[in-house]
C-alpha atoms as a PDB file:
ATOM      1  CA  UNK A   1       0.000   0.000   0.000  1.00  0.00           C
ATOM      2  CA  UNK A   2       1.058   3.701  -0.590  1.00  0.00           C
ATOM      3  CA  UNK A   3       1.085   5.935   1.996  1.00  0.00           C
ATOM      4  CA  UNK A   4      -0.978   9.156   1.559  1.00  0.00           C
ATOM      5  CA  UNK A   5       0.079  12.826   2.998  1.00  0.00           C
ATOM      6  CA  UNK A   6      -2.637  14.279   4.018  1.00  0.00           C
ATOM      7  CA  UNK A   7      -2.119  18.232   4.414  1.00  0.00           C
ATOM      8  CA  UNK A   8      -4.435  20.101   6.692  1.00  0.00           C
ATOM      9  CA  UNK A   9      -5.552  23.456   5.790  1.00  0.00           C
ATOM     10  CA  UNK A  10      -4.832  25.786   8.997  1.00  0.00           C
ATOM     11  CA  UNK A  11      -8.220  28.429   8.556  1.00  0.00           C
ATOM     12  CA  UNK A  12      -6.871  31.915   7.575  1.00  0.00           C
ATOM     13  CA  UNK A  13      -7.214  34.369  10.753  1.00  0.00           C
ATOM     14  CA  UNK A  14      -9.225  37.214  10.004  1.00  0.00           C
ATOM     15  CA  UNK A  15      -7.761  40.685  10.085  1.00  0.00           C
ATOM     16  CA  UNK A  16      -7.605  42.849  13.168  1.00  0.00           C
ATOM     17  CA  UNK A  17     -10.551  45.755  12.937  1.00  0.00           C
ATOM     18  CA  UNK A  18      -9.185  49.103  13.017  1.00  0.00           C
ATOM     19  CA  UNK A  19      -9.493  50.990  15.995  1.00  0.00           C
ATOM     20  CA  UNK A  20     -10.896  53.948  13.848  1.00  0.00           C
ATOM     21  CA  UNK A  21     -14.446  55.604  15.534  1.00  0.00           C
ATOM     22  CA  UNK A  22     -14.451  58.035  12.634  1.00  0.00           C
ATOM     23  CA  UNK A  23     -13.150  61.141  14.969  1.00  0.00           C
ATOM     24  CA  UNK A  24     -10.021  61.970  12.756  1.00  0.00           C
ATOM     25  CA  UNK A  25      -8.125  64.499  14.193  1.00  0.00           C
ATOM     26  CA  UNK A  26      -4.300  64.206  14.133  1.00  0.00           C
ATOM     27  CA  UNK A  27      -3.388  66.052  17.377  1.00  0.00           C
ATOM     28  CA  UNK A  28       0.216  68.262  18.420  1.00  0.00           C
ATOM     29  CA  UNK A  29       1.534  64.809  18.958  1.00  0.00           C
ATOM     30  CA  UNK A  30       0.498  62.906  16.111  1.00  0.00           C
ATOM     31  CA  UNK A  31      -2.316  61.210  17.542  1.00  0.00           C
ATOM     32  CA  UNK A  32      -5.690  60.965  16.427  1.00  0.00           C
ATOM     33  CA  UNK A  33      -7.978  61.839  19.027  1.00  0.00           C
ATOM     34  CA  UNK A  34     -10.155  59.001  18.352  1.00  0.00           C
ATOM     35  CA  UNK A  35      -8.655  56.006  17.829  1.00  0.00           C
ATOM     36  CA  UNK A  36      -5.047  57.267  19.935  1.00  0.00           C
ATOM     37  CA  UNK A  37      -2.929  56.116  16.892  1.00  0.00           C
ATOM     38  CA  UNK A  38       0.038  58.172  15.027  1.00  0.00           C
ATOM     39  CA  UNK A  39      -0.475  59.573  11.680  1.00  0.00           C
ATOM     40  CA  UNK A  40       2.146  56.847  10.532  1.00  0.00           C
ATOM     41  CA  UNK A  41      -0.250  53.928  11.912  1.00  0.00           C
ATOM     42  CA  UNK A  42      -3.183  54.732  10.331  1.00  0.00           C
ATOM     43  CA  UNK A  43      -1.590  55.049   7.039  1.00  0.00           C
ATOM     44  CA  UNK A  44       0.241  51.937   7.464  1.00  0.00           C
ATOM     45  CA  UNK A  45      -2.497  49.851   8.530  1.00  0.00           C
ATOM     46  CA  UNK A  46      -3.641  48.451   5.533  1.00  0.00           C
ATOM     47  CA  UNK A  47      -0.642  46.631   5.191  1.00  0.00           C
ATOM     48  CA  UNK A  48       0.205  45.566   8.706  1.00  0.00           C
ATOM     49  CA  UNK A  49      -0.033  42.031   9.923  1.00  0.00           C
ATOM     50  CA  UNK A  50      -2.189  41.327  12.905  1.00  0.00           C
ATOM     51  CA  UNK A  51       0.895  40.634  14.716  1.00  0.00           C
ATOM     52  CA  UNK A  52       1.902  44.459  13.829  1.00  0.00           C
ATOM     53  CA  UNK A  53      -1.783  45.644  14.593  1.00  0.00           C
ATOM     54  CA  UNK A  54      -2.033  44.085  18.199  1.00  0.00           C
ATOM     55  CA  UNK A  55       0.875  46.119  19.146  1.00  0.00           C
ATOM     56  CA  UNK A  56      -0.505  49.402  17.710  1.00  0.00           C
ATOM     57  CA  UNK A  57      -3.798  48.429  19.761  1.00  0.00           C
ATOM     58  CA  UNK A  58      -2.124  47.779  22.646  1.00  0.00           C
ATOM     59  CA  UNK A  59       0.026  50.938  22.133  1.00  0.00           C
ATOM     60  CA  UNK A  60      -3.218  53.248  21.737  1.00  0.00           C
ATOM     61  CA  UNK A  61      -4.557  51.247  24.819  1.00  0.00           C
ATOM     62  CA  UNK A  62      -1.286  53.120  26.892  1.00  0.00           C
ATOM     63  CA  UNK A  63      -1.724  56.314  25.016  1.00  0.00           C
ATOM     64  CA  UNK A  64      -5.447  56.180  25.822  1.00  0.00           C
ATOM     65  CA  UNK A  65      -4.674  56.204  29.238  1.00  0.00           C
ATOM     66  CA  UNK A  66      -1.677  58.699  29.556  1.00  0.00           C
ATOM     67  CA  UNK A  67      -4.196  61.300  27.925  1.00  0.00           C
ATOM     68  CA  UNK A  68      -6.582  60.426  30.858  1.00  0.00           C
ATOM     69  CA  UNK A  69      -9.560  59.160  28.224  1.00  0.00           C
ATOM     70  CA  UNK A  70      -9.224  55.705  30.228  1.00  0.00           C
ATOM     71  CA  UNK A  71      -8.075  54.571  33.144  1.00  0.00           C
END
């Protein structure tokens, strides 16, 4: 008998959501006052992997909470 490799098909994880509440405005600092990310994150987003955009989130998450808008 020949033996058969059988390859299992890991499901694709989905993409992270954006952050984005649709209150876009970049502050002194670069940040949006809505979603607490730099002007750089949000334009590199798109093509971040959800490795990349867990650390934005969590880095919004601190940013969030240095401006006092969580705690």
């Amino acid at each position: 008998m020949s033996e058969q490799t059988v390859k299992t098909v890991e499901p694709k994880e989905r993409p992270v959501k954006s952050p984005c509440i649709s209150v876009c405005a970049l502050n002194e600092q670069d940040l949006c006052e809505g979603c607490f990310r730099s002007g750089n994150e949000i334009s590199r987003w798109g093509s971040m992997d959800n490795d990349e955009r867990r650390a934005v989130l969590k880095l919004c998450t601190e940013r969030a909470r240095q401006m006092g808008r969580i705690w």
